[in-house]
C-alpha atoms as a PDB file:
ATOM      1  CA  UNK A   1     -10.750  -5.515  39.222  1.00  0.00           C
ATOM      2  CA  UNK A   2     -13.670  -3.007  39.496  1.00  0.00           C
ATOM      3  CA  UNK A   3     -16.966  -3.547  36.269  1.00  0.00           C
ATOM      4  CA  UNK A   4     -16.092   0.118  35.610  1.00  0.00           C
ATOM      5  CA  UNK A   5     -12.657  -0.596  34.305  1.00  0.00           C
ATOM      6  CA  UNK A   6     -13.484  -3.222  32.054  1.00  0.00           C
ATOM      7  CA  UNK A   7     -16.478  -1.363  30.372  1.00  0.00           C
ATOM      8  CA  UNK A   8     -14.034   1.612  30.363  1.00  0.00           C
ATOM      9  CA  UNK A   9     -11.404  -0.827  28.619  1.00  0.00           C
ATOM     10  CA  UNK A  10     -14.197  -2.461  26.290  1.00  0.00           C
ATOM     11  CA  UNK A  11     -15.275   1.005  24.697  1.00  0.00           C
ATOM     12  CA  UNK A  12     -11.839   2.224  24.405  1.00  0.00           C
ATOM     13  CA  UNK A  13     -10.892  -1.185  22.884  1.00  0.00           C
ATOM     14  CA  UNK A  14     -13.672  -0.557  20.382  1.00  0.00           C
ATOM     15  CA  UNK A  15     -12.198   3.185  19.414  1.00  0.00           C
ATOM     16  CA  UNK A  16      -8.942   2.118  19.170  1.00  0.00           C
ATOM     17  CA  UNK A  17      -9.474  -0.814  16.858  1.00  0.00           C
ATOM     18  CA  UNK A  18     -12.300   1.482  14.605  1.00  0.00           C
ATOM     19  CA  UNK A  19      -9.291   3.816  14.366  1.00  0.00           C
ATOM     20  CA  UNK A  20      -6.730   1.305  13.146  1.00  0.00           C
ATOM     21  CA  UNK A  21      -9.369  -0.046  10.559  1.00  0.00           C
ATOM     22  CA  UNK A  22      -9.946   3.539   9.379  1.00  0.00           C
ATOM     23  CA  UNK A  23      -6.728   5.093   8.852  1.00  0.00           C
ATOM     24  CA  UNK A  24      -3.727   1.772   9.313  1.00  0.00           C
ATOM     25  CA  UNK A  25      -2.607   3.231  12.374  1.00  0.00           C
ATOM     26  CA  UNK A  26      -3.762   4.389  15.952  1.00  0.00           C
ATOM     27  CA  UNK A  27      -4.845   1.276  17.884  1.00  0.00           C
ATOM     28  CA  UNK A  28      -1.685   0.969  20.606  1.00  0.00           C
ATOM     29  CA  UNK A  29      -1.580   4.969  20.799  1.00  0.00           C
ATOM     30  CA  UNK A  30      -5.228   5.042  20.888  1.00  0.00           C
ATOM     31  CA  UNK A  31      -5.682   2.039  23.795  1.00  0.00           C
ATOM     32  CA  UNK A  32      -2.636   2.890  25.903  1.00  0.00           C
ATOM     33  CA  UNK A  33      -2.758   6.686  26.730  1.00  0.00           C
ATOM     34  CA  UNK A  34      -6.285   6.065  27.595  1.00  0.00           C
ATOM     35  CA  UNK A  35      -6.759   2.891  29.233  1.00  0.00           C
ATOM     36  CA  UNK A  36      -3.682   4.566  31.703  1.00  0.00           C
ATOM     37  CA  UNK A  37      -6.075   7.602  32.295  1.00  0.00           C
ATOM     38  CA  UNK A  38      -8.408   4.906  34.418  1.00  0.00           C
ATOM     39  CA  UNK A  39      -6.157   2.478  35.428  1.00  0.00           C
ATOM     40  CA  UNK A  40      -2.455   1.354  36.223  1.00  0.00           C
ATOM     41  CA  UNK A  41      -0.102   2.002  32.805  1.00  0.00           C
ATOM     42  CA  UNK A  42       1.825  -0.974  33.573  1.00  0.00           C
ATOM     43  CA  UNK A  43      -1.516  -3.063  33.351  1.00  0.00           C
ATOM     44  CA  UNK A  44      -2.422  -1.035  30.610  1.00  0.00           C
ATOM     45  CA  UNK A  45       0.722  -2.194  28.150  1.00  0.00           C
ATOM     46  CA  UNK A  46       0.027  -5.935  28.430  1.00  0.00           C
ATOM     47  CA  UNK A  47      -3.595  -5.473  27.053  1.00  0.00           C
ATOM     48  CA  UNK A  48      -2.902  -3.665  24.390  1.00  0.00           C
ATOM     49  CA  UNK A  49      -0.007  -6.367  23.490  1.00  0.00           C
ATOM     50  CA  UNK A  50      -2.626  -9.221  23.843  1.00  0.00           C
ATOM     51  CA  UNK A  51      -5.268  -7.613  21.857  1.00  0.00           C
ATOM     52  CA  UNK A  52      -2.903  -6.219  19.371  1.00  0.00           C
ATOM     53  CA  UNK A  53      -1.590  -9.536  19.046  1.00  0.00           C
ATOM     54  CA  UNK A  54      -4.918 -11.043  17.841  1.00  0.00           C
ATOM     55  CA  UNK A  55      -5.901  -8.061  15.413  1.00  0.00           C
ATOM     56  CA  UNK A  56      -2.217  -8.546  13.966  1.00  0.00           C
ATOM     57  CA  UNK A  57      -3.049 -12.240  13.387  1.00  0.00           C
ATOM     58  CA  UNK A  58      -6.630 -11.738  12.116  1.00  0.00           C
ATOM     59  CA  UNK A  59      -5.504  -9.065   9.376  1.00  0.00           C
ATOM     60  CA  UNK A  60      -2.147 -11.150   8.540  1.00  0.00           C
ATOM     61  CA  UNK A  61      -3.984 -13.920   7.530  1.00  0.00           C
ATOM     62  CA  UNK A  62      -5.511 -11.429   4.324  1.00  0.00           C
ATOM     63  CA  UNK A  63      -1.882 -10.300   3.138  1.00  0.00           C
ATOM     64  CA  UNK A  64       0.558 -12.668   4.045  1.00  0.00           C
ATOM     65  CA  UNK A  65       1.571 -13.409   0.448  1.00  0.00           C
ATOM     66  CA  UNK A  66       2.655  -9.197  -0.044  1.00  0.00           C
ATOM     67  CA  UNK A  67       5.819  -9.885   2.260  1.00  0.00           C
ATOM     68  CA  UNK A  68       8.772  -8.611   1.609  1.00  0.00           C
ATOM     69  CA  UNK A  69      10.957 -11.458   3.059  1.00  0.00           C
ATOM     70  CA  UNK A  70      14.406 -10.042   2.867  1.00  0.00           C
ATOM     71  CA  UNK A  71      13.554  -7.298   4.886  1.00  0.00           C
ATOM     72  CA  UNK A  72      12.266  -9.304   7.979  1.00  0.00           C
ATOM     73  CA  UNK A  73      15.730 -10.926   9.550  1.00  0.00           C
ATOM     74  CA  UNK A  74      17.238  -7.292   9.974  1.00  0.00           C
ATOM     75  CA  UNK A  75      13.955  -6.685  12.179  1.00  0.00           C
ATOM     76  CA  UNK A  76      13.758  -9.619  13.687  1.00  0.00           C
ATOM     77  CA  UNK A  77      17.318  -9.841  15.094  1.00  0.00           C
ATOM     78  CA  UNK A  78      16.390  -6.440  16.600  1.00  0.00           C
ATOM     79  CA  UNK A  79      13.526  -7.398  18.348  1.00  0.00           C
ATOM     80  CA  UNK A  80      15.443 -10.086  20.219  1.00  0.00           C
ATOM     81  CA  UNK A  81      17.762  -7.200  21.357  1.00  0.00           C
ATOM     82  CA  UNK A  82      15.369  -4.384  22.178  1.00  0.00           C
ATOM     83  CA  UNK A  83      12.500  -6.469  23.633  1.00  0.00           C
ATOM     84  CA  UNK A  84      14.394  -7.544  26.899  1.00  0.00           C
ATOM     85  CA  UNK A  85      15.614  -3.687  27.166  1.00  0.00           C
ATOM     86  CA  UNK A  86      11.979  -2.803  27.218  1.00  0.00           C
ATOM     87  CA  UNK A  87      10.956  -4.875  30.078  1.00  0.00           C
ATOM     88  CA  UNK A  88      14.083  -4.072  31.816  1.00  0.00           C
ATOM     89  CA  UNK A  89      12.898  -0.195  31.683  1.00  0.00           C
ATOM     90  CA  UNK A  90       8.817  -1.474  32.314  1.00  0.00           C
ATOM     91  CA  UNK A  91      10.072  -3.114  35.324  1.00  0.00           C
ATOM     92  CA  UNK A  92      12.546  -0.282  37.199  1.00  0.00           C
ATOM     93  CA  UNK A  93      10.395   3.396  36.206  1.00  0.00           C
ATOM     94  CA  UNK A  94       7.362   4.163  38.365  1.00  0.00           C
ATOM     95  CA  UNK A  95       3.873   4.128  37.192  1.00  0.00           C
ATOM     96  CA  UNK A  96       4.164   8.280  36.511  1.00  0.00           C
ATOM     97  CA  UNK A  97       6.951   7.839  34.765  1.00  0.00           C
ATOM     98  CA  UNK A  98       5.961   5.334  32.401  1.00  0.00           C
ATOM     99  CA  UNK A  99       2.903   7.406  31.989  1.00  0.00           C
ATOM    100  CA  UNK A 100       5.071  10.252  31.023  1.00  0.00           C
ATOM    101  CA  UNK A 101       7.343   8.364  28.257  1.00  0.00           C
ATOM    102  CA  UNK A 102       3.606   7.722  26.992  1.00  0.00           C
ATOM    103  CA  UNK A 103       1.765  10.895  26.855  1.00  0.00           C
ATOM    104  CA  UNK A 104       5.457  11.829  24.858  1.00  0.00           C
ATOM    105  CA  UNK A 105       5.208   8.810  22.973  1.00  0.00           C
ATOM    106  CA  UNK A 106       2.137   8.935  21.517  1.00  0.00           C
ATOM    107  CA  UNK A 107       2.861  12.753  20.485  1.00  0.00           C
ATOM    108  CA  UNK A 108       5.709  12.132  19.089  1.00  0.00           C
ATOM    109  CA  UNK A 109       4.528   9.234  16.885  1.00  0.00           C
ATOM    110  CA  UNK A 110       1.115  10.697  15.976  1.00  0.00           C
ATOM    111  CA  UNK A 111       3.004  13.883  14.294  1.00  0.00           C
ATOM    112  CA  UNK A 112       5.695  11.547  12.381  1.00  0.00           C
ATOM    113  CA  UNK A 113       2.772   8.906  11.319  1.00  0.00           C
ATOM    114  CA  UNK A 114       0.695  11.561  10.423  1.00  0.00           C
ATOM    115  CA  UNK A 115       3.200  14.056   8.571  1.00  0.00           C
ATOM    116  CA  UNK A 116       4.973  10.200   7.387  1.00  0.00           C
ATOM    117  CA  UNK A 117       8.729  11.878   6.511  1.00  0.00           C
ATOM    118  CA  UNK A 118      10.256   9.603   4.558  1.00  0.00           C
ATOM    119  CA  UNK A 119      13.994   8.179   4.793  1.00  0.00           C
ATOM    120  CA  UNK A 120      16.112   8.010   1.609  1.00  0.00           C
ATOM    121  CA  UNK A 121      15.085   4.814   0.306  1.00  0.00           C
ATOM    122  CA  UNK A 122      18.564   4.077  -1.577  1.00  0.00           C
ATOM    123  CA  UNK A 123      20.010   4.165   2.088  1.00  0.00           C
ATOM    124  CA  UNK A 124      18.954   0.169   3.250  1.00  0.00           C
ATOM    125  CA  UNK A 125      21.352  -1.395   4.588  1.00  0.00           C
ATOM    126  CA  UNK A 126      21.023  -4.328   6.827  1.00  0.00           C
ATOM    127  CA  UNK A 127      21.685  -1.830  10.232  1.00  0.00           C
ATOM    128  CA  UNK A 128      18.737   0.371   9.238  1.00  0.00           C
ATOM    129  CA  UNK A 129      16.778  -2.767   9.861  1.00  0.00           C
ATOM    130  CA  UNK A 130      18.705  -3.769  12.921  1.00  0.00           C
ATOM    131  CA  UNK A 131      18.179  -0.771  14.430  1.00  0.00           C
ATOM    132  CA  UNK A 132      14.320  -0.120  13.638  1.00  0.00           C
ATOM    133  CA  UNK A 133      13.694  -3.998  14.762  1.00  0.00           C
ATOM    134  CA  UNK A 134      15.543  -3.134  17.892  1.00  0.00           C
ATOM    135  CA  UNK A 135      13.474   0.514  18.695  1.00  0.00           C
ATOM    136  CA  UNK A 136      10.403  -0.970  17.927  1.00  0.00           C
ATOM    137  CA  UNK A 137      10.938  -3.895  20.115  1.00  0.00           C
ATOM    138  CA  UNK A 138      11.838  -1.882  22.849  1.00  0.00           C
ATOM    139  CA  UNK A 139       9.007   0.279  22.665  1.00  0.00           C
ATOM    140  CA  UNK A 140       7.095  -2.730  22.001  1.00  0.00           C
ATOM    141  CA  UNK A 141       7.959  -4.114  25.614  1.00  0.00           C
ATOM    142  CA  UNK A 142       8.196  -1.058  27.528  1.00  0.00           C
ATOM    143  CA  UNK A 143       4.877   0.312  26.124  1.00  0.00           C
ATOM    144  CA  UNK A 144       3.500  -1.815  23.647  1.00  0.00           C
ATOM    145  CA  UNK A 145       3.834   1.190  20.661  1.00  0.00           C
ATOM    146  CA  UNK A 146       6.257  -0.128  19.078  1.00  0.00           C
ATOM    147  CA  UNK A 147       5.319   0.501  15.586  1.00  0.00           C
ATOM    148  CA  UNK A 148       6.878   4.228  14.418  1.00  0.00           C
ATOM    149  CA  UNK A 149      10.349   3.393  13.969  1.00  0.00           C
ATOM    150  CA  UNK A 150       9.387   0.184  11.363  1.00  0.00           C
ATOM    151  CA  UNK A 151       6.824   2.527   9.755  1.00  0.00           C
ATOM    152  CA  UNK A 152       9.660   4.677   9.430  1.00  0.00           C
ATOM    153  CA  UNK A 153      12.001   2.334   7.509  1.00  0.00           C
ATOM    154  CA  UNK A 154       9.367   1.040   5.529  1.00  0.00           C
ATOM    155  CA  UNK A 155       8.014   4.533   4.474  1.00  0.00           C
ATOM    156  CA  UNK A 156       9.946   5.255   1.070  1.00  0.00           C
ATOM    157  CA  UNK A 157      10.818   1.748   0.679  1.00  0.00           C
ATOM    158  CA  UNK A 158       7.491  -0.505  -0.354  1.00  0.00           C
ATOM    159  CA  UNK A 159       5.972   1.530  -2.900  1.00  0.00           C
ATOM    160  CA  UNK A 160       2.707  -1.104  -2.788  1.00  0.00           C
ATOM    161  CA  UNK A 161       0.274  -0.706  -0.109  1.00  0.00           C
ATOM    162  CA  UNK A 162      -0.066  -4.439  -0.041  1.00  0.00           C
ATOM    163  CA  UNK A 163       3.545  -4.993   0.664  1.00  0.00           C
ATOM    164  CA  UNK A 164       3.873  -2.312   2.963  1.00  0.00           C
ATOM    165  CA  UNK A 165       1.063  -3.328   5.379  1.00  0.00           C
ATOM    166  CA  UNK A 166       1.800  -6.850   5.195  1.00  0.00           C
ATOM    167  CA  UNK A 167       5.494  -6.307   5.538  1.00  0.00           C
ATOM    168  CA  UNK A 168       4.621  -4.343   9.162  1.00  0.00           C
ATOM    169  CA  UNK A 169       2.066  -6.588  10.509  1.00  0.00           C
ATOM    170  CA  UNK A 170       4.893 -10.032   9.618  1.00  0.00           C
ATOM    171  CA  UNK A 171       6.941  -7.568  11.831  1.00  0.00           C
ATOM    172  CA  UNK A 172       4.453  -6.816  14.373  1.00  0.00           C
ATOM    173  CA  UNK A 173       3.282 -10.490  14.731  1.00  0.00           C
ATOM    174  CA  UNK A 174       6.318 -12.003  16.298  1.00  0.00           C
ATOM    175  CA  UNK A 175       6.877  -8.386  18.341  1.00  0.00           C
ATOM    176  CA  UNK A 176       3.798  -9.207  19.676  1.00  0.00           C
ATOM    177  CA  UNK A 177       4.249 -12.881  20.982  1.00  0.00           C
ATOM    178  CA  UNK A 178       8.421 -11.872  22.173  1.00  0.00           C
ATOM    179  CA  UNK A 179       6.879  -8.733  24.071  1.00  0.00           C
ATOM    180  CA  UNK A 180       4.133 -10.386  25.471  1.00  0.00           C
ATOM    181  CA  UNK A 181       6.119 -13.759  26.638  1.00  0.00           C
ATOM    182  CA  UNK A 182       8.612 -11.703  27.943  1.00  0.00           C
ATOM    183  CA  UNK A 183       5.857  -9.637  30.402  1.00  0.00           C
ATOM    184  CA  UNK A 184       4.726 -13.054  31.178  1.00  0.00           C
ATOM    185  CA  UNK A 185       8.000 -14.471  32.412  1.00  0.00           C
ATOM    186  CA  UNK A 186       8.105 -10.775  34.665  1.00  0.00           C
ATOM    187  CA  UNK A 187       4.625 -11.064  36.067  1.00  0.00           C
ATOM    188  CA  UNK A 188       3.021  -8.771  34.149  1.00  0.00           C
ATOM    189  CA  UNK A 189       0.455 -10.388  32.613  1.00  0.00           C
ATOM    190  CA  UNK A 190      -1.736 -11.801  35.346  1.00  0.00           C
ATOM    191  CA  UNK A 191      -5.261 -12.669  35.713  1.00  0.00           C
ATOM    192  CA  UNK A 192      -6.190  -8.849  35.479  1.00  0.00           C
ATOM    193  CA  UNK A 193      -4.857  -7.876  32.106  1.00  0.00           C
ATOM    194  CA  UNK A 194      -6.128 -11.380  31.205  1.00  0.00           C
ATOM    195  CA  UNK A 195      -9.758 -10.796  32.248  1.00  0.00           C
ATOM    196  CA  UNK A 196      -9.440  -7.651  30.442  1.00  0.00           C
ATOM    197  CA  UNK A 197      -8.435  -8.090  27.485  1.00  0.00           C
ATOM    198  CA  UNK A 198     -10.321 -11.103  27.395  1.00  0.00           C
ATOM    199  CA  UNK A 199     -13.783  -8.999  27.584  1.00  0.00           C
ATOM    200  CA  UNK A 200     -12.459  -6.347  25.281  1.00  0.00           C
ATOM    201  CA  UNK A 201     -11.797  -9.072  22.250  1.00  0.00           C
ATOM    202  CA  UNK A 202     -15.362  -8.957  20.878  1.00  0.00           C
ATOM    203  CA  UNK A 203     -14.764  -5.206  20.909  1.00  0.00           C
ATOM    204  CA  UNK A 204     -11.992  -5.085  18.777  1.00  0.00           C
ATOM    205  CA  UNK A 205     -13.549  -7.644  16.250  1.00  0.00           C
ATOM    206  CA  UNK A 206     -16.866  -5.193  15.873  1.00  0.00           C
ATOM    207  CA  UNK A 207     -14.067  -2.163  15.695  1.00  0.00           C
ATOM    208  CA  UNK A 208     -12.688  -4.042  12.744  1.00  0.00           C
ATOM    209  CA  UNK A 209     -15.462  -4.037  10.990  1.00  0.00           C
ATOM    210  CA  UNK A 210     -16.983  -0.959  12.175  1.00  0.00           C
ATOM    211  CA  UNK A 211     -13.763   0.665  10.630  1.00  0.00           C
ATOM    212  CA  UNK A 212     -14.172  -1.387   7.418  1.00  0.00           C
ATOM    213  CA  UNK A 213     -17.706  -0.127   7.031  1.00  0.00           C
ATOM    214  CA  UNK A 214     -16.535   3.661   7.846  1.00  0.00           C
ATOM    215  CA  UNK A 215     -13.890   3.907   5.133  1.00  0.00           C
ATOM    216  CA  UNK A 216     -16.943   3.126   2.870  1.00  0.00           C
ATOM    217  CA  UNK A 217     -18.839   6.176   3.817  1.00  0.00           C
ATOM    218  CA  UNK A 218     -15.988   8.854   5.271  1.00  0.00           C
ATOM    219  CA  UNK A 219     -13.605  11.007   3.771  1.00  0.00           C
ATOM    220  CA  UNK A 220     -10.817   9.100   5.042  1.00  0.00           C
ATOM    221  CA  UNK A 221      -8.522  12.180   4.877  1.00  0.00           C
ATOM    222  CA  UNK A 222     -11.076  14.129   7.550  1.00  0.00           C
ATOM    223  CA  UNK A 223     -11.192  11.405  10.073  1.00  0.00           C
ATOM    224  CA  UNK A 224      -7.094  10.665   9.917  1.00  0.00           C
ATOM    225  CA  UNK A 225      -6.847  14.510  10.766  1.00  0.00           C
ATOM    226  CA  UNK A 226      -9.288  14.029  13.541  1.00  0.00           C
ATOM    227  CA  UNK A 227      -7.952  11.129  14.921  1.00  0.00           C
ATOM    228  CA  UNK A 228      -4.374  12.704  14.919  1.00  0.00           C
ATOM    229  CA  UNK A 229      -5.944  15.882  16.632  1.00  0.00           C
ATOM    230  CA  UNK A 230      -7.546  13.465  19.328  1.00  0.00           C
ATOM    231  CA  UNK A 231      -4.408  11.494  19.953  1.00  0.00           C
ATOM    232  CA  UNK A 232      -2.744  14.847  20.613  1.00  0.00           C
ATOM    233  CA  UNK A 233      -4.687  16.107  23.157  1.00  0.00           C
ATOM    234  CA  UNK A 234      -4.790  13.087  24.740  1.00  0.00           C
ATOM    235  CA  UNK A 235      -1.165  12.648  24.990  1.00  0.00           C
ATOM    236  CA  UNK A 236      -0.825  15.710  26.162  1.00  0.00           C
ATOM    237  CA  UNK A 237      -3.415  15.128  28.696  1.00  0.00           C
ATOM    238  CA  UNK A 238      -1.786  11.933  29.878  1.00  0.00           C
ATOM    239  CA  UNK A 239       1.676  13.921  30.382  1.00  0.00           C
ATOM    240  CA  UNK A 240      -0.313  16.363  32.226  1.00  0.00           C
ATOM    241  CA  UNK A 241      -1.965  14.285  34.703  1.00  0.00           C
ATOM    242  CA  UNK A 242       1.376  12.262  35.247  1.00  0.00           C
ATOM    243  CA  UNK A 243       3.529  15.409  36.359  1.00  0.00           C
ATOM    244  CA  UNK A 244       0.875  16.691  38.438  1.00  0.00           C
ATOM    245  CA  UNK A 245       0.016  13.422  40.704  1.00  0.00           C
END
């Protein structure tokens, strides 16, 4: 594990986490694409579980009253299915494949966060649920983005703010520990991703509140559309690289 790659990590950490803070979304599509730019994408996924794991905890703690608990067994029973066909896929595509399903990852998400089309909200049954729990799960696993589909469902459906981001990060929390004991049991969290994200923690606490300090003093509209505009290129980039070695 080479100094360079954990700096790297620790001021990409930072970015990514400043970017969540700012605009609710961006820190696995921020961390992952890049982090994979400098080092291996399958080390890549398990930090950005880990550390998404804590900021998920941190900023539950402030809204876990907004729940909406009906909605969270339909998710939940999904994640138990999709999480284990995540690692299966983590553990038999190469490195520049996994790169690949990425770079199109992150593009793909970034334009639906960003654009946020919204599914008839009188259609919520309990298989909608099932079947964004069991997306985002598998995302979750293979690549540790496994947020879009939920923010799908949800967009449409929790008309408070409150609600809505506390409803996503109850979902996100348990993701997080399922996807992340699963890479365990498979090896892929080792002393290296540890190490890691271990020095990149701090980083995402000052990103936090660097974030909280920006939306004080940006016009939070600008900085979405720049963010989305970075995360494009990079995923682009990322695809790029991949394909040609």
């Amino acid at each position: 594990m080479s100094a360079e790659i954990i700096v790297f990590a620790i001021v990409v950490a930072f970015a990514a986490a400043t970017v969540q803070s700012v605009t609710g979304f961006g820190f696995s599509l921020t961390l992952v694409p890049l982090l994979a730019v400098a080092w291996e994408p399958k080390e890549a996924v398990p930090v950005s579980l880990l550390l998404g794991l804590a900021t998920n905890i941190a900023l539950l703690t402030q809204v876990r009253g907004q729940v909406t608990v009906r909605r969270l067994p339909g998710l939940y029973l999904g994640l138990l299915i999709g999480v284990p066909l995540g690692v299966l896929f983590l553990e038999r595509v190469d490195a520049d494949t996994l790169q690949i399903t990425v770079g199109v990852i992150v593009f793909a998400a970034t334009i639906l966060l960003y654009t946020q089309p919204s599914i008839d909200a009188g259609h919520d049954a309990f298989a909608m649920r099932l079947g964004a729990g069991t997306m985002g799960g598998a995302l979750s696993a293979a690549t540790s983005m496994g947020g879009p589909p939920v923010v799908l469902y949800l967009l449409g459906r929790e008309k408070e703010i409150d609600r809505y981001r506390a409803t996503l990060l109850a979902y996100f929390l348990p993701s997080g520990v399922l996807a992340a004991t699963a890479l365990l049991v498979v090896g892929r969290v080792n002393v290296d991703t540890l190490t890691v994200a271990g020095a990149a923690l701090p980083a995402v606490v000052a990103g936090i509140l660097t974030g909280g300090w920006l939306r004080t003093h940006l016009n939070p509209e600008r900085f979405r559309r720049a963010v989305v505009g970075v995360l494009v290129v990079t995923s682009i980039s990322v695809t790029v690289l991949a394909i040609v070695g």
